[in-house]
PDB file of N, CA and C in Angstrom:
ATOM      1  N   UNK A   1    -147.576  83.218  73.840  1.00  0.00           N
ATOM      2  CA  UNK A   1    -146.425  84.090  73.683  1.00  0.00           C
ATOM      3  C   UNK A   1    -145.137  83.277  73.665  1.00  0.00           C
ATOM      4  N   UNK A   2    -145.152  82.325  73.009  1.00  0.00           N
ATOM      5  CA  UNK A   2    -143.915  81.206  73.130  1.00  0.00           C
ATOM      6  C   UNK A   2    -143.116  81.992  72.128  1.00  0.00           C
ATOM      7  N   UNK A   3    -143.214  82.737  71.235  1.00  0.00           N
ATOM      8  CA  UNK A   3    -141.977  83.782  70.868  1.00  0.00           C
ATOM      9  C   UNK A   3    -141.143  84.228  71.625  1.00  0.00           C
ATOM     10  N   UNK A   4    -142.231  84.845  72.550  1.00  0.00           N
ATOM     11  CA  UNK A   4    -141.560  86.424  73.169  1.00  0.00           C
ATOM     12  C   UNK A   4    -140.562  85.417  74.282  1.00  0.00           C
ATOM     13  N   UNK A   5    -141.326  84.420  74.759  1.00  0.00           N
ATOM     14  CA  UNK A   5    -140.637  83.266  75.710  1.00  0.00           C
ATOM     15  C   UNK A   5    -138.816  82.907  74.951  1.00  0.00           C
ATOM     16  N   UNK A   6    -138.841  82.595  73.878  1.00  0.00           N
ATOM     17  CA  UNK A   6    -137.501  81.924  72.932  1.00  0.00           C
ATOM     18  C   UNK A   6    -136.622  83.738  72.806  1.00  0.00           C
ATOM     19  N   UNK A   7    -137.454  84.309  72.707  1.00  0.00           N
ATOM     20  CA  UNK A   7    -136.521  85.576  72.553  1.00  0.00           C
ATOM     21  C   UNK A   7    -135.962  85.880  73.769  1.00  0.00           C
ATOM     22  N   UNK A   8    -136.420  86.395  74.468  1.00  0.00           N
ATOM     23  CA  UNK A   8    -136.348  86.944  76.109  1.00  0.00           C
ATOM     24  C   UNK A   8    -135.849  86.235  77.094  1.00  0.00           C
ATOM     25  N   UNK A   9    -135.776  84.462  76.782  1.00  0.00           N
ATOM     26  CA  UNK A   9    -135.671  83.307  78.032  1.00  0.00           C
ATOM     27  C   UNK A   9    -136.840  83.732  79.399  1.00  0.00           C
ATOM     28  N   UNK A  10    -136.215  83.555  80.366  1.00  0.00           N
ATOM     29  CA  UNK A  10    -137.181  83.211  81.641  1.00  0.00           C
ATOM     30  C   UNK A  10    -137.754  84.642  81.914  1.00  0.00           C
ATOM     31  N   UNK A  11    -137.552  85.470  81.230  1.00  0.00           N
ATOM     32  CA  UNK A  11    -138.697  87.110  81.625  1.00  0.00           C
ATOM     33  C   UNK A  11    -139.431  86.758  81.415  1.00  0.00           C
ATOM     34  N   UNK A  12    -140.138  86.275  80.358  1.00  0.00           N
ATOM     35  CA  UNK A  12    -141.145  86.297  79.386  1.00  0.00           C
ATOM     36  C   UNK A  12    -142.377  85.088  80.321  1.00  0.00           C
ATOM     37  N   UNK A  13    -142.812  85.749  80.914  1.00  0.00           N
ATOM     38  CA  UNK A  13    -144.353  84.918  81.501  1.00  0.00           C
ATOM     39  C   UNK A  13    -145.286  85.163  81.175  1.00  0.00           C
ATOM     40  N   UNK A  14    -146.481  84.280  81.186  1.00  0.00           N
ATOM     41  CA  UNK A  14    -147.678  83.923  80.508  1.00  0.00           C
ATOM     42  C   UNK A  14    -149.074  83.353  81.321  1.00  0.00           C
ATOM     43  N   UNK A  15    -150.229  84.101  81.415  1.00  0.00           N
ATOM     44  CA  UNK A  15    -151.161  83.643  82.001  1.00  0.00           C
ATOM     45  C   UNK A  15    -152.026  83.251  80.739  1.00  0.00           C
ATOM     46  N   UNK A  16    -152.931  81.870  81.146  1.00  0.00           N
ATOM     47  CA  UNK A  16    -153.822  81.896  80.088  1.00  0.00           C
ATOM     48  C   UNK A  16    -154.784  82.851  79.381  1.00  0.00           C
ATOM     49  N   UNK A  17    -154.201  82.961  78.138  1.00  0.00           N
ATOM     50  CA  UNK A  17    -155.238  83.981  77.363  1.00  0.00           C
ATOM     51  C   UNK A  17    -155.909  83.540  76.231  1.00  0.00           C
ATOM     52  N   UNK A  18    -156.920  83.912  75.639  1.00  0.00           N
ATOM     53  CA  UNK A  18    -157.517  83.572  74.415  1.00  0.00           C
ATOM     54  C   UNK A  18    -155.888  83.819  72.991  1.00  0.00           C
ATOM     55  N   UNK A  19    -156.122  82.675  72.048  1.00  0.00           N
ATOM     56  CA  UNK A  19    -154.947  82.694  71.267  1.00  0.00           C
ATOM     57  C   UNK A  19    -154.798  83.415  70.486  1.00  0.00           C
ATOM     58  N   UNK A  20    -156.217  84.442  70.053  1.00  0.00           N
ATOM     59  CA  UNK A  20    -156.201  85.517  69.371  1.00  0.00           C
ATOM     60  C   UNK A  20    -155.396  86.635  70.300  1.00  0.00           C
ATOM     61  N   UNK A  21    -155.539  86.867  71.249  1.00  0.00           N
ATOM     62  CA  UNK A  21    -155.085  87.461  71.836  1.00  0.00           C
ATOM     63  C   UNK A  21    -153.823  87.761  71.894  1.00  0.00           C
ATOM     64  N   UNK A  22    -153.020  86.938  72.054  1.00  0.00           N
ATOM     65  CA  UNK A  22    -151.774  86.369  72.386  1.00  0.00           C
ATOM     66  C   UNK A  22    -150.999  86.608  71.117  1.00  0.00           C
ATOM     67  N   UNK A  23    -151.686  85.887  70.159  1.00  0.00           N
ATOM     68  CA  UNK A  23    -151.159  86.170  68.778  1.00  0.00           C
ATOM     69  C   UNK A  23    -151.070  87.702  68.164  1.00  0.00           C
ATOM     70  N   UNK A  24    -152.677  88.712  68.813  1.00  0.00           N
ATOM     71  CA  UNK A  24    -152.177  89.570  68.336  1.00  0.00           C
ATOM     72  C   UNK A  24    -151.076  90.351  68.818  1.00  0.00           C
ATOM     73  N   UNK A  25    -150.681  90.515  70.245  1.00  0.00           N
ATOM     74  CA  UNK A  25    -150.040  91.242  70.969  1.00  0.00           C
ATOM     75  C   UNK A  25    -148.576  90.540  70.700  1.00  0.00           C
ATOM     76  N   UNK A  26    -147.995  89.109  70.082  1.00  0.00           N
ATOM     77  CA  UNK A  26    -146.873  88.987  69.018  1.00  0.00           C
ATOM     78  C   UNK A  26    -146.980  89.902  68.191  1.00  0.00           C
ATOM     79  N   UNK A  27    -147.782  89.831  67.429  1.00  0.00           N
ATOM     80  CA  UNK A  27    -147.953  90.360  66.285  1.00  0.00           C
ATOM     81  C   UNK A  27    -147.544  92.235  66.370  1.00  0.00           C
ATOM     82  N   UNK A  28    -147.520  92.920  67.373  1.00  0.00           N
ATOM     83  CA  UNK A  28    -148.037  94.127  67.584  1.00  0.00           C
ATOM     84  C   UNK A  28    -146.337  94.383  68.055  1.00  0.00           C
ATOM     85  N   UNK A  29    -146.035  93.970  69.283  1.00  0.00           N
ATOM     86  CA  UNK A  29    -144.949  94.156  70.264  1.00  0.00           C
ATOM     87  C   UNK A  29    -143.696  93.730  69.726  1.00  0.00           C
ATOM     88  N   UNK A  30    -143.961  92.591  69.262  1.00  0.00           N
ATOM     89  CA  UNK A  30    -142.655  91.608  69.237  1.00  0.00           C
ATOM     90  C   UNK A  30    -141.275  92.444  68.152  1.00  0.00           C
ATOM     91  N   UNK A  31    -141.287  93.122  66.633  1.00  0.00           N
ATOM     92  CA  UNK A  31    -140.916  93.811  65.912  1.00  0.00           C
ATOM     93  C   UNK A  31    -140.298  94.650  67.051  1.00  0.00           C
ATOM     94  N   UNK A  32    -140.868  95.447  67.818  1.00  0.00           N
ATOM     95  CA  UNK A  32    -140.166  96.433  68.638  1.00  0.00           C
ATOM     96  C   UNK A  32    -139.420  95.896  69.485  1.00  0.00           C
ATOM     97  N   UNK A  33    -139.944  94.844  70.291  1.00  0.00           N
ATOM     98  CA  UNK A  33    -138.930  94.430  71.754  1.00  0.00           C
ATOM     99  C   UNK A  33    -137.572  93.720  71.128  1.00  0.00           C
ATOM    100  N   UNK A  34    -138.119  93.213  69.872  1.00  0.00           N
ATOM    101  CA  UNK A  34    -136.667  92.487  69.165  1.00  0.00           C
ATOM    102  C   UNK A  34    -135.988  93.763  68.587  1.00  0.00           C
ATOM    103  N   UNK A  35    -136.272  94.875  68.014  1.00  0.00           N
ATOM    104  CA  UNK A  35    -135.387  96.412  67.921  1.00  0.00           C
ATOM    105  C   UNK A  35    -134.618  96.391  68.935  1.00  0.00           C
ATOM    106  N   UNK A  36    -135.369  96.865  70.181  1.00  0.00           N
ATOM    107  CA  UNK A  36    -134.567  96.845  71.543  1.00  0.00           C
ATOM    108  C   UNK A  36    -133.690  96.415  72.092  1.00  0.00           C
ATOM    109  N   UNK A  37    -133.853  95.141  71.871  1.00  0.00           N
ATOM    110  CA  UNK A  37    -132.791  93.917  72.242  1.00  0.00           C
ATOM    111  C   UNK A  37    -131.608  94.255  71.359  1.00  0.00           C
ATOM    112  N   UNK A  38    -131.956  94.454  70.154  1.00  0.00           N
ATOM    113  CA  UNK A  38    -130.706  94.737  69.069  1.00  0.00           C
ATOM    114  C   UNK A  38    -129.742  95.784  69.351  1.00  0.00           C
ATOM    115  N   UNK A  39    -130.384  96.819  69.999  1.00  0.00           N
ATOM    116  CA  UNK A  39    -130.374  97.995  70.137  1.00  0.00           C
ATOM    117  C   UNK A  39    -129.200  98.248  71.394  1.00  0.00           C
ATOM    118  N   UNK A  40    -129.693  96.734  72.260  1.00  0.00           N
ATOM    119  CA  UNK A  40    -128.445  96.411  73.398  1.00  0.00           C
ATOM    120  C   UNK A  40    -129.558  96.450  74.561  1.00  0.00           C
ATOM    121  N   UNK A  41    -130.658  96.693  74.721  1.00  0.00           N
ATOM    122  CA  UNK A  41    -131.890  96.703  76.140  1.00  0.00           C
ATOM    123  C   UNK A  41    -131.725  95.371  76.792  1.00  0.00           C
ATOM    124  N   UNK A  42    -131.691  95.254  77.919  1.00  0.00           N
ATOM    125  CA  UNK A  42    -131.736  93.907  78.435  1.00  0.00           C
ATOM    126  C   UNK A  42    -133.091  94.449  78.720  1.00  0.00           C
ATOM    127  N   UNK A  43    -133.840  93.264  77.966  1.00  0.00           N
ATOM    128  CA  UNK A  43    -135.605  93.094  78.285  1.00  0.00           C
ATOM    129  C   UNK A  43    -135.509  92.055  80.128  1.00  0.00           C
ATOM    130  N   UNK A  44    -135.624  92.290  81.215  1.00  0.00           N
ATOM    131  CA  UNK A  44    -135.575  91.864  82.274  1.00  0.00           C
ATOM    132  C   UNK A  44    -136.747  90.987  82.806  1.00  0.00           C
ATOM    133  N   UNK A  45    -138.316  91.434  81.936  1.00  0.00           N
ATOM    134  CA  UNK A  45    -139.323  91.354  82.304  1.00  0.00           C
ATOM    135  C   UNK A  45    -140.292  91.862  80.978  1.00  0.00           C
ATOM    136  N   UNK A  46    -140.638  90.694  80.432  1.00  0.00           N
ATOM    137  CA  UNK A  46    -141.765  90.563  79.636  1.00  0.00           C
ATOM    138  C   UNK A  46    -143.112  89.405  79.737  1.00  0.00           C
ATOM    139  N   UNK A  47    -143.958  89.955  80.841  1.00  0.00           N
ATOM    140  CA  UNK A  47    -145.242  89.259  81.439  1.00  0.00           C
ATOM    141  C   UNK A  47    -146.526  90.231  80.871  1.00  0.00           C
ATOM    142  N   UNK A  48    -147.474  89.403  80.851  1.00  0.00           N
ATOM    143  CA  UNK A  48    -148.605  89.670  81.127  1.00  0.00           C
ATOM    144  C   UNK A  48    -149.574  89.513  82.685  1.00  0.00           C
ATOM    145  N   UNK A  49    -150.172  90.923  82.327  1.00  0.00           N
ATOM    146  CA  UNK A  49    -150.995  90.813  83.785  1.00  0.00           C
ATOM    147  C   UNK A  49    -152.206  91.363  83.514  1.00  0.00           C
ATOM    148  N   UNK A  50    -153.039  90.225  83.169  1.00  0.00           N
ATOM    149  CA  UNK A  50    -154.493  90.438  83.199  1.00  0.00           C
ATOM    150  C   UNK A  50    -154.429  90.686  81.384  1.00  0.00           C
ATOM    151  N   UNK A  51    -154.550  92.097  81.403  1.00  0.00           N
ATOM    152  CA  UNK A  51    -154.899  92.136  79.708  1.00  0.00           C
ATOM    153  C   UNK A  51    -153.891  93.066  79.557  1.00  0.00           C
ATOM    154  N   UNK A  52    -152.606  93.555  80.263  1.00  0.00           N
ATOM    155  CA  UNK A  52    -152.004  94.369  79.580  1.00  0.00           C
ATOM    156  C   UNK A  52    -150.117  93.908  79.947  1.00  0.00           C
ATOM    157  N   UNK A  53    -149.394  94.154  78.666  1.00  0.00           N
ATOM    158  CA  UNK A  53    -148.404  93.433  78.601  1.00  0.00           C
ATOM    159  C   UNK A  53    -147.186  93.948  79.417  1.00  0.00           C
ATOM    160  N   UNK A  54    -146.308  93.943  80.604  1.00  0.00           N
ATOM    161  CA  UNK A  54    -145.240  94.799  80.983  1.00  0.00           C
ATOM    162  C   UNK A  54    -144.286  93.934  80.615  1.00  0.00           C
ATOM    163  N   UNK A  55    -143.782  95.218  80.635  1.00  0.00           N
ATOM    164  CA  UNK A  55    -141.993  95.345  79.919  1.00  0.00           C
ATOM    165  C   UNK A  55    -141.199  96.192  80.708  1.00  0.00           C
ATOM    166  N   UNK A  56    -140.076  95.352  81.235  1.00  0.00           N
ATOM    167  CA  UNK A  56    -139.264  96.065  82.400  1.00  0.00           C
ATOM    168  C   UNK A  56    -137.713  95.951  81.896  1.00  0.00           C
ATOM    169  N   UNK A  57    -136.740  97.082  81.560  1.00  0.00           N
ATOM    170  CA  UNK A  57    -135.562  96.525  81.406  1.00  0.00           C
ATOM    171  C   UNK A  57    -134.664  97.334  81.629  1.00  0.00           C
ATOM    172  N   UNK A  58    -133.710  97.867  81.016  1.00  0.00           N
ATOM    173  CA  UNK A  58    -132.463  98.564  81.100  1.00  0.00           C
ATOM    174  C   UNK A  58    -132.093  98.756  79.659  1.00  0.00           C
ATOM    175  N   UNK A  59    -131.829 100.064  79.427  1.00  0.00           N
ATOM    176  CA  UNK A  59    -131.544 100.126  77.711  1.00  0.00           C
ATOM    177  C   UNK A  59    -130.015 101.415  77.886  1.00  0.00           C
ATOM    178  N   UNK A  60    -129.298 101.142  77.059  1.00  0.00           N
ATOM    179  CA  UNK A  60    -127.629 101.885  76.930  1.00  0.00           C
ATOM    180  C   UNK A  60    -127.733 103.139  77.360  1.00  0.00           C
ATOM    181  N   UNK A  61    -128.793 103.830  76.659  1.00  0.00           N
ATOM    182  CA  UNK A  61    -128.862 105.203  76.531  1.00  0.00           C
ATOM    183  C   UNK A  61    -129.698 105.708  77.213  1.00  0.00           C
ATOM    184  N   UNK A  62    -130.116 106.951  77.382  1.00  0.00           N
ATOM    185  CA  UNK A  62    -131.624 107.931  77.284  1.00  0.00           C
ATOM    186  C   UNK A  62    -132.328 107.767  75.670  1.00  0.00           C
ATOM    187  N   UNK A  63    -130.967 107.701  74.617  1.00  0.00           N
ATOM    188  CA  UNK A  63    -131.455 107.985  73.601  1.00  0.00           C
ATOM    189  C   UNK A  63    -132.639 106.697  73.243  1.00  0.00           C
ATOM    190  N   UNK A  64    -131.821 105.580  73.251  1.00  0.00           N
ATOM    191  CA  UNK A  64    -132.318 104.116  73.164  1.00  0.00           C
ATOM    192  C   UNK A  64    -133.639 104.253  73.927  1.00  0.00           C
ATOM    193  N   UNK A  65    -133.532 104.313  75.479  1.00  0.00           N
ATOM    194  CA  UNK A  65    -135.013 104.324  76.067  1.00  0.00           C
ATOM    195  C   UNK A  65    -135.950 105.194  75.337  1.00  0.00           C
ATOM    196  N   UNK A  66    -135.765 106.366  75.107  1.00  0.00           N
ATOM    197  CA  UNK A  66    -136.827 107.445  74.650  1.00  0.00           C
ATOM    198  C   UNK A  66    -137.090 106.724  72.888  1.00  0.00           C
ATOM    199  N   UNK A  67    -136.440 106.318  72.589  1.00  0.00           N
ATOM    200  CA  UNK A  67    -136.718 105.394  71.331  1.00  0.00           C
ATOM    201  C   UNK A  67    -137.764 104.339  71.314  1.00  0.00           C
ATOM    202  N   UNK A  68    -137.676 103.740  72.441  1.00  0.00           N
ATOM    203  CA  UNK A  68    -138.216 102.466  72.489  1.00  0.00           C
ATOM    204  C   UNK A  68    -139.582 103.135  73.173  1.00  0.00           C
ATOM    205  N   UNK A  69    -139.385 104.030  74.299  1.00  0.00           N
ATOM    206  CA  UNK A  69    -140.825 104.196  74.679  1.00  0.00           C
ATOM    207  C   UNK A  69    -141.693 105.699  73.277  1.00  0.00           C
ATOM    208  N   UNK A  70    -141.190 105.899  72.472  1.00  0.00           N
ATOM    209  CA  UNK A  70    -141.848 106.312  71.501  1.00  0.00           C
ATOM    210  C   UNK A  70    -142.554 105.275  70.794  1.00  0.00           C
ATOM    211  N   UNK A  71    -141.800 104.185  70.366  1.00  0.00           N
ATOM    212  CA  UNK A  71    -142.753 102.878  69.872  1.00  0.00           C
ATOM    213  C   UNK A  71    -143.768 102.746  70.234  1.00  0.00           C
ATOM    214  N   UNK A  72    -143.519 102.506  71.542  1.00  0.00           N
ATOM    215  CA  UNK A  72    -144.725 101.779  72.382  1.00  0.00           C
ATOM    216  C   UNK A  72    -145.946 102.648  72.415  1.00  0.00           C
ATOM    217  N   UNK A  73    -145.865 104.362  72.108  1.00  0.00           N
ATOM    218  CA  UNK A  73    -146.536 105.113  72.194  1.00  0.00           C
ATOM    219  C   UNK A  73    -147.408 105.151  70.855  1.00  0.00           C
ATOM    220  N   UNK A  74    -146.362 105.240  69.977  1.00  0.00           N
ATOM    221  CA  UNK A  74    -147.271 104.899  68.723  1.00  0.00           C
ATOM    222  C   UNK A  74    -148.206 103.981  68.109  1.00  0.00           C
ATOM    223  N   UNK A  75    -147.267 102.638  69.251  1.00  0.00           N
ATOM    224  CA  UNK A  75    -148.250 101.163  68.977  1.00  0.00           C
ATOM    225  C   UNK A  75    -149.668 101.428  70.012  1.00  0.00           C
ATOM    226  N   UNK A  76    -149.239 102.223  71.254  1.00  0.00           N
ATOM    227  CA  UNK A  76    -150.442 101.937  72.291  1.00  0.00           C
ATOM    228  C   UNK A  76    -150.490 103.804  72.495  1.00  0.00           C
ATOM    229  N   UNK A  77    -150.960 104.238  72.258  1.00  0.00           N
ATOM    230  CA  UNK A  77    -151.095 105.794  72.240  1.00  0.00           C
ATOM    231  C   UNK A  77    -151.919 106.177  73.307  1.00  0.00           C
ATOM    232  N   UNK A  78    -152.807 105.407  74.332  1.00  0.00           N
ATOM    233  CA  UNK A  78    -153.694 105.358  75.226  1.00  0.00           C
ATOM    234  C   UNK A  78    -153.011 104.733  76.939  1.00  0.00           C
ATOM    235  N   UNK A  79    -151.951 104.163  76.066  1.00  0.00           N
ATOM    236  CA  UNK A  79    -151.176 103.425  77.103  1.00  0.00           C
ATOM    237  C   UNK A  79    -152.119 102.591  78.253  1.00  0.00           C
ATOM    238  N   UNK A  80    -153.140 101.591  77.230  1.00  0.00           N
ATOM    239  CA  UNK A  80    -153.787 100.597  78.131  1.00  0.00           C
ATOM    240  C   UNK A  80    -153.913  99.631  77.762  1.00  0.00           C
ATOM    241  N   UNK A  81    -152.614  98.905  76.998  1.00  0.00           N
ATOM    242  CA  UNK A  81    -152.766  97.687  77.241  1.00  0.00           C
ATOM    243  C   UNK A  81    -150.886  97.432  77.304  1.00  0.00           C
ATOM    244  N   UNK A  82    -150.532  98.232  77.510  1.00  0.00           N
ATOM    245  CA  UNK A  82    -148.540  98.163  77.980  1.00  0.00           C
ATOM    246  C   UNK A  82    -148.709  98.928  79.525  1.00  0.00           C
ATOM    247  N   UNK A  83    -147.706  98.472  80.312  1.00  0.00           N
ATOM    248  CA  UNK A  83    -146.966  99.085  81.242  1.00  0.00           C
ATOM    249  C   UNK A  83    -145.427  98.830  80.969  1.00  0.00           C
ATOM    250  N   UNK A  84    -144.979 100.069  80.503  1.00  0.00           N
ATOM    251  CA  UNK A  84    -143.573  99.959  80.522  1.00  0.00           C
ATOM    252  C   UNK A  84    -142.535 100.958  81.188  1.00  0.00           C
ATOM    253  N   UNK A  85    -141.492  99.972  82.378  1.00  0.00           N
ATOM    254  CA  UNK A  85    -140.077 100.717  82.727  1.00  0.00           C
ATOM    255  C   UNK A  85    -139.365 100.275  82.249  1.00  0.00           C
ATOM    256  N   UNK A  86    -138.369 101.089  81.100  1.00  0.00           N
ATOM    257  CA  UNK A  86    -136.811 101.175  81.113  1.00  0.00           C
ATOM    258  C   UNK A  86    -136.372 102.283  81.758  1.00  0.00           C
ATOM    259  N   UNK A  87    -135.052 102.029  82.292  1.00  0.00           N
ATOM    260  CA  UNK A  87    -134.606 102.646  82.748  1.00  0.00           C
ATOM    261  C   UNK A  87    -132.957 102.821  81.918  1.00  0.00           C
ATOM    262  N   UNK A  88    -132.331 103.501  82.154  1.00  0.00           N
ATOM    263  CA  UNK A  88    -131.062 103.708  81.942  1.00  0.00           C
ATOM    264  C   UNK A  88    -129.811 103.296  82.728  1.00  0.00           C
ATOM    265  N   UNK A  89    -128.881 102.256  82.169  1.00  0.00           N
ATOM    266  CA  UNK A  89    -127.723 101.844  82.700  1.00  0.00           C
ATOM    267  C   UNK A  89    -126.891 101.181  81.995  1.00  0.00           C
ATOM    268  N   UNK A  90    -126.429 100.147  82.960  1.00  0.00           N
ATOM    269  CA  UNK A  90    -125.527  99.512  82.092  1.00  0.00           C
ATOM    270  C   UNK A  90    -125.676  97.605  82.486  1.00  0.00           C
TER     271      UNK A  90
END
């Protein structure tokens, strides 16, 4: 996840995983968490734990959060391989 690492700085932690792995969950997440960021979210916390990816941050709005956790719903509709809090502030 040395992307999500250059995007995010020191949130972004990493346990060893298979590189398919890793690559796909770039591949899957990354498009959205970089929306977010654009969007104004301070991403606070982007780790992996075990096999599923959390994402912890602060986003402008309600509107922005409910945006971003619609993504995640559409990408993970089972919600088992994300744990995600945003919250709302500033």
């Amino acid at each position: 996840m040395d992307l999500l690492h250059r995007l995010f700085g020191s949130g972004a932690h990493t346990v060893p995983h298979d590189e398919d792995f890793l690559a796909r969950l770039e591949r899957k997440y990354q498009p959205l968490l970089g929306r977010a960021v654009a969007l104004g979210t301070r991403l606070d916390t982007v780790r992996l734990e075990g096999e599923r990816l959390v994402v912890e941050g602060i986003a402008p709005s309600a509107a922005v959060r409910d945006a971003i956790l619609r993504g995640i719903e559409a990408l993970d509709p089972n919600r088992c391989e994300t744990s995600v809090r945003i919250r709302v502030g500033n």
